[in-house]
Structure formats: C-alpha cells, structure tokens
Protein backbone atom coordinates (compact mmCIF):
# COMPACT_ATOMS: atom_id res chain seq x y z
CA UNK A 1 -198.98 -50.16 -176.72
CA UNK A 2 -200.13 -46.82 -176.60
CA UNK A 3 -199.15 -43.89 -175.32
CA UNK A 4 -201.41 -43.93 -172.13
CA UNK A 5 -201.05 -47.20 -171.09
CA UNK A 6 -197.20 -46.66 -171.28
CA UNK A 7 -197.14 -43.89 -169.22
CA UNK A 8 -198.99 -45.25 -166.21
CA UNK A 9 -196.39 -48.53 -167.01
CA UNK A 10 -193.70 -45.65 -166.67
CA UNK A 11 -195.11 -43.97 -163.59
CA UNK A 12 -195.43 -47.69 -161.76
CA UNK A 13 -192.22 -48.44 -162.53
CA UNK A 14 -190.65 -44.90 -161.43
CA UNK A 15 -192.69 -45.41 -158.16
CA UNK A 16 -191.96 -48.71 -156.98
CA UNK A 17 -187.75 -47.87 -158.12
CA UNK A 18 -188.79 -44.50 -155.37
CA UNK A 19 -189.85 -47.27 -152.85
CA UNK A 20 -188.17 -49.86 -152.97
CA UNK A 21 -185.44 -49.10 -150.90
CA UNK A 22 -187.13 -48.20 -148.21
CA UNK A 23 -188.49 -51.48 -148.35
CA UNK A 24 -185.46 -53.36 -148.45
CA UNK A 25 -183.59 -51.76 -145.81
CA UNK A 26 -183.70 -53.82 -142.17
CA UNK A 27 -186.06 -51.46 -139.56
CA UNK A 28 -183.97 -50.16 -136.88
CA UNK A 29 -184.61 -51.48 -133.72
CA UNK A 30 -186.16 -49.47 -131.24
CA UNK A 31 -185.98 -49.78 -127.51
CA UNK A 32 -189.53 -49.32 -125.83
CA UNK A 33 -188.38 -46.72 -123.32
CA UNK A 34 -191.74 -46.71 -121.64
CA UNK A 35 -190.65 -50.26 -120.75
CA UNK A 36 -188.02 -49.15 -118.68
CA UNK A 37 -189.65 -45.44 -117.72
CA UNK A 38 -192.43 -48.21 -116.20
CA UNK A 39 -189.89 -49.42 -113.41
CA UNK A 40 -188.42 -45.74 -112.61
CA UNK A 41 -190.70 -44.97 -109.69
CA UNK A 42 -193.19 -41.51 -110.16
CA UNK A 43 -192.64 -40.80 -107.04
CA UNK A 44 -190.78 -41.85 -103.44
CA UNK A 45 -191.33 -40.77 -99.81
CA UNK A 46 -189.32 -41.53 -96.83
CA UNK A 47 -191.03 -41.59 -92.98
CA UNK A 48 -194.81 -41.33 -95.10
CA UNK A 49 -198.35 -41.16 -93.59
CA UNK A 50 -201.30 -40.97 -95.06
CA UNK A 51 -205.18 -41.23 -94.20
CA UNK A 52 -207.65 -41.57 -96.96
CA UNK A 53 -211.11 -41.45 -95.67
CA UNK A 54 -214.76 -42.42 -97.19
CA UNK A 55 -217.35 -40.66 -99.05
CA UNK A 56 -219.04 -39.52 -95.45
CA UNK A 57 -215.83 -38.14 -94.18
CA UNK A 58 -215.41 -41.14 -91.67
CA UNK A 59 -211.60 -42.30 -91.71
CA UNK A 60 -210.85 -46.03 -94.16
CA UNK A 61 -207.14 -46.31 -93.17
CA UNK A 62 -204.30 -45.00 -92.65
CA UNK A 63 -200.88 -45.92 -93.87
CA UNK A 64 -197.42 -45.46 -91.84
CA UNK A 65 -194.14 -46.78 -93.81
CA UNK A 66 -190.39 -45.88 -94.11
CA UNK A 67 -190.50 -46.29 -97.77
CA UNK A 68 -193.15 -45.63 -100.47
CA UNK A 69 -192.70 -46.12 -104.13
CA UNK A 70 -195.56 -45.30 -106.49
CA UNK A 71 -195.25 -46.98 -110.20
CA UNK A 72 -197.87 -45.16 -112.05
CA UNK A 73 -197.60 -47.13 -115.42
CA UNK A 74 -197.19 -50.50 -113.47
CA UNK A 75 -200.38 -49.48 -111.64
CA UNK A 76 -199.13 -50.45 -108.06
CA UNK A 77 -196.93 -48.68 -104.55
CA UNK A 78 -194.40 -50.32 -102.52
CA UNK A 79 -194.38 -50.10 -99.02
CA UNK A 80 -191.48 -51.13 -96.72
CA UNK A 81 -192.48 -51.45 -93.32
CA UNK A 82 -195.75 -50.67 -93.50
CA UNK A 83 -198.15 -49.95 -90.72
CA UNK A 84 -201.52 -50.03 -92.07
CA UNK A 85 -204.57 -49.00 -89.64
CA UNK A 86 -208.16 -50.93 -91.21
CA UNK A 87 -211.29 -49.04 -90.01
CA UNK A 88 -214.17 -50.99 -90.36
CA UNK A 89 -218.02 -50.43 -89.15
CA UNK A 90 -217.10 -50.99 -85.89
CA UNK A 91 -215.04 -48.32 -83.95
CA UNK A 92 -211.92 -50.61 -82.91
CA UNK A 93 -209.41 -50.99 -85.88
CA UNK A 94 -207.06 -53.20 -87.08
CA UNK A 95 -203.37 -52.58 -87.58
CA UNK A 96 -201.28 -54.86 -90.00
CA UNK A 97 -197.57 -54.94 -89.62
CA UNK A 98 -195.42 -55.99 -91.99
CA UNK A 99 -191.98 -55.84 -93.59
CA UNK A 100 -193.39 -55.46 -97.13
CA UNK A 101 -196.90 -54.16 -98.77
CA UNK A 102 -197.92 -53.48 -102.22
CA UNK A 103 -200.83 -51.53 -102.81
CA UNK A 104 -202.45 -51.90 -106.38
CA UNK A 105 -205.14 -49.70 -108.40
CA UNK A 106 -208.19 -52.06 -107.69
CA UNK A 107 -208.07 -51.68 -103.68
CA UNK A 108 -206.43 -54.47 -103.03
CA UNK A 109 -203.00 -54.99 -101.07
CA UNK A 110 -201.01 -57.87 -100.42
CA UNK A 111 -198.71 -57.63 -97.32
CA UNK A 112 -195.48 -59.43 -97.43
CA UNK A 113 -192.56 -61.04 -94.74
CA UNK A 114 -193.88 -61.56 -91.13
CA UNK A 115 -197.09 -60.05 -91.27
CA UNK A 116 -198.70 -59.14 -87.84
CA UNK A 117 -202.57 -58.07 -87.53
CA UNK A 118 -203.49 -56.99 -84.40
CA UNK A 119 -207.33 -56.17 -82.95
CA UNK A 120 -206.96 -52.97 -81.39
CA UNK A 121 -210.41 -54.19 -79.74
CA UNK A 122 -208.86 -55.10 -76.18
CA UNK A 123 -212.21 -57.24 -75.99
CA UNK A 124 -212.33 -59.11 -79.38
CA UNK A 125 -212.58 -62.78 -79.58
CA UNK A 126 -209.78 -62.60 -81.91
CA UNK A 127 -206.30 -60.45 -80.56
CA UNK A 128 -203.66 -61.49 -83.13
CA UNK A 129 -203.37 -63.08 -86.40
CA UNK A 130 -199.54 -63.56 -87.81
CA UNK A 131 -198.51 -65.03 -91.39
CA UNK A 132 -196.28 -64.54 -93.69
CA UNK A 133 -198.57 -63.20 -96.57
CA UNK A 134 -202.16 -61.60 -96.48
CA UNK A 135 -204.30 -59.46 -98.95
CA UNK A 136 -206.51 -57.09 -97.89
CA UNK A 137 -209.35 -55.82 -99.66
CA UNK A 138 -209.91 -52.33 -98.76
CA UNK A 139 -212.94 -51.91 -101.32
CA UNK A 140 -214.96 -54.73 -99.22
CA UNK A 141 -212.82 -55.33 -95.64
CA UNK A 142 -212.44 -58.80 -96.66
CA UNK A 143 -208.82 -60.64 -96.15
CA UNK A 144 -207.58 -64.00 -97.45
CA UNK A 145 -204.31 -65.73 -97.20
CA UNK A 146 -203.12 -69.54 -98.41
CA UNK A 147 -200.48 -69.44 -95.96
CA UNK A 148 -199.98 -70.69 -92.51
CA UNK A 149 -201.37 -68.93 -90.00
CA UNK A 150 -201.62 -68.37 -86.16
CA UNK A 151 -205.02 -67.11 -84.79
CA UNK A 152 -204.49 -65.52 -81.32
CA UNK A 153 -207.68 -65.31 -79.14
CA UNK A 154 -207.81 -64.58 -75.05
CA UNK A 155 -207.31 -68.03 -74.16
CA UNK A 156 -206.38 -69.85 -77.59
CA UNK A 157 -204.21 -70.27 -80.42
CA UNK A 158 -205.44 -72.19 -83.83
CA UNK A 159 -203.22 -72.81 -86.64
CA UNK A 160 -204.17 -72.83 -90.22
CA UNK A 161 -203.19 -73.16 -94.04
CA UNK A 162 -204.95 -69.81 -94.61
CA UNK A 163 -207.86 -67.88 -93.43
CA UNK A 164 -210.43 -65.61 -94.96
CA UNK A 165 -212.21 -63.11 -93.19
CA UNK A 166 -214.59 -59.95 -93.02
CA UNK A 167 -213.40 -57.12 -91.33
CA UNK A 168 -217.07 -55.53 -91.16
CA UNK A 169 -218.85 -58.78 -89.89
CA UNK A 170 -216.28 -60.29 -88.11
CA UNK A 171 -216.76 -63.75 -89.55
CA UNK A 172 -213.54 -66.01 -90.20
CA UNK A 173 -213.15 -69.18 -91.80
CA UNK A 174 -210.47 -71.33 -91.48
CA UNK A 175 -209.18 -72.82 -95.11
CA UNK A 176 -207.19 -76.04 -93.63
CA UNK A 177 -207.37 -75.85 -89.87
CA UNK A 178 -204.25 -77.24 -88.72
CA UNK A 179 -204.66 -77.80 -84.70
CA UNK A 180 -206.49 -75.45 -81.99
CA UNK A 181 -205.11 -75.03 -78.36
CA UNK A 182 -207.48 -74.09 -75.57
CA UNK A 183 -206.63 -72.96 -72.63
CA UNK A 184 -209.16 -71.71 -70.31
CA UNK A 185 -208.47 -68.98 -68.06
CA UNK A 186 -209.16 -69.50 -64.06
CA UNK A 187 -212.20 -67.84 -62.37
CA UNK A 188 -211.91 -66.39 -59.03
C-alpha cells in the first residue's frame, strides 16, 4: 500500500472511531410538549358575547355562553351553555340552546346535550325543533342531525331520526320520519 491510500484508510478509520459512539448510544426520549401545550386552552372567558357580522356589515350571529375555551393548535372553542342567535336572509332569527357547543375553524359547530332551536318568527310554520345533537353550518345556514328529533309547528309535532335543513330557504327534510301529530286549531 502506499502512502496515500493509507492515509485516507487512516482518516476513515479515525472518523468512524469519532462517530461511532454517538451512534451507539440509545436517543433520549423526548416528550412532544406541543402535544400537551395543544390541550392547555389559548384563551378562556367567563359570561362571553360576541357578534361577528358579514362582509356588508349585516349581523351572522351572535354567541352568548358561560364558558368559552379557544384551542388554537386543536383548531376548535368550547362553549358551555351556549346561546347562539342564526341570522339568515330573512329578518327573524334563530336561537339554539344548548348545554354544550364546539365551534371549529371551517364554520361549522356541533351543539351538544338538549339542544333547543327556537324560530324567533312568531309566524313560522316551524316554532321549535329539540334534539340532543345538531351541526350548524354557519358558512351556508344549512343544519343536519342523525338524532331524534321533535319538530314543533302551530298546530303539530313530527318526530324524526334526524333532519336537515336550510336556514336561508327554509326547506327541511325529514331523514327517518318517525310519526306526525296534527292537531288543528278551532276557527271562530
């Protein structure tokens, strides 16, 4: 062997003897705090309202709960006891009711645990609609739920295995209707 060749023998050697404990050695284990920073909240209110409105200034809906909890890197907020007020085109609103709400990043949220909707239209062919879960899509004023639920008109009730309906058109369809009561009221 020559000279050359031996020395480049001698400097591989050298540097894998340098590295080679670092390759033997067991990686420590680290703990993905941004896991657990994910479930911290960013920030809480207490007794919160809020009103968001649309690119023409015209109010979308407003939000009333005891609690709010906004997870930034989980990408949704809690609401307990939330009072939500759903403007559509028409000028009568609806308010949903319920003992839980979670609001995510694509416009969507899902109300949770005795959910009450109410037409604030005294005139509306639908007064009252109660499950116990419902999602509302804020982006499109569309809601859907695969749950049982009672539809409450002026002089009816119909029961359902979910519902999904526009807020702007006011068209509903019933998923499984169930049974409808009908009770009309007395003319004098």
């Amino acid at each position: 062997m020559n000279r050359v060749t031996l020395c480049i023998v001698m400097l591989f050697i050298l540097a894998l003897a340098l590295s080679l404990p670092g390759w033997l050695s067991e990686d420590e284990i680290k703990v993905d705090s941004q896991t657990e920073e994910a479930w911290v909240p960013n920030y809480q209110a207490t007794k919160m309202r809020s009103t968001l409105y649309d690119k023409f200034g015209q109010i979308n809906h407003q939000v009333f709960a005891q609690k709010m909890e906004n997870f930034d890197l989980l990408g949704f907020t809690l609401f307990k006891q939330p009072n939500y007020l759903l403007y559509a085109q028409s000028l009568h609103p609806w308010k949903v009711d319920a003992q839980e709400g979670t609001l995510y990043e694509d416009q969507r949220i899902q109300f949770e645990t005795n959910v009450e909707i109410t037409s604030l239209d005294k005139q509306g062919y639908i007064q009252v609609i109660r499950t116990n879960f419902v999602e509302v899509n804020l982006a499109d004023k569309t809601m859907y739920s695969d749950q049982p639920v009672e539809i409450v008109g002026p002089n009816y009730v119909i029961k359902s295995n979910g519902f999904t309906a526009s807020l702007e058109t006011q068209r509903y369809e019933l998923l499984d209707h169930v049974k409808t009561v009908y009770q009309p009221s007395i003319q004098r």
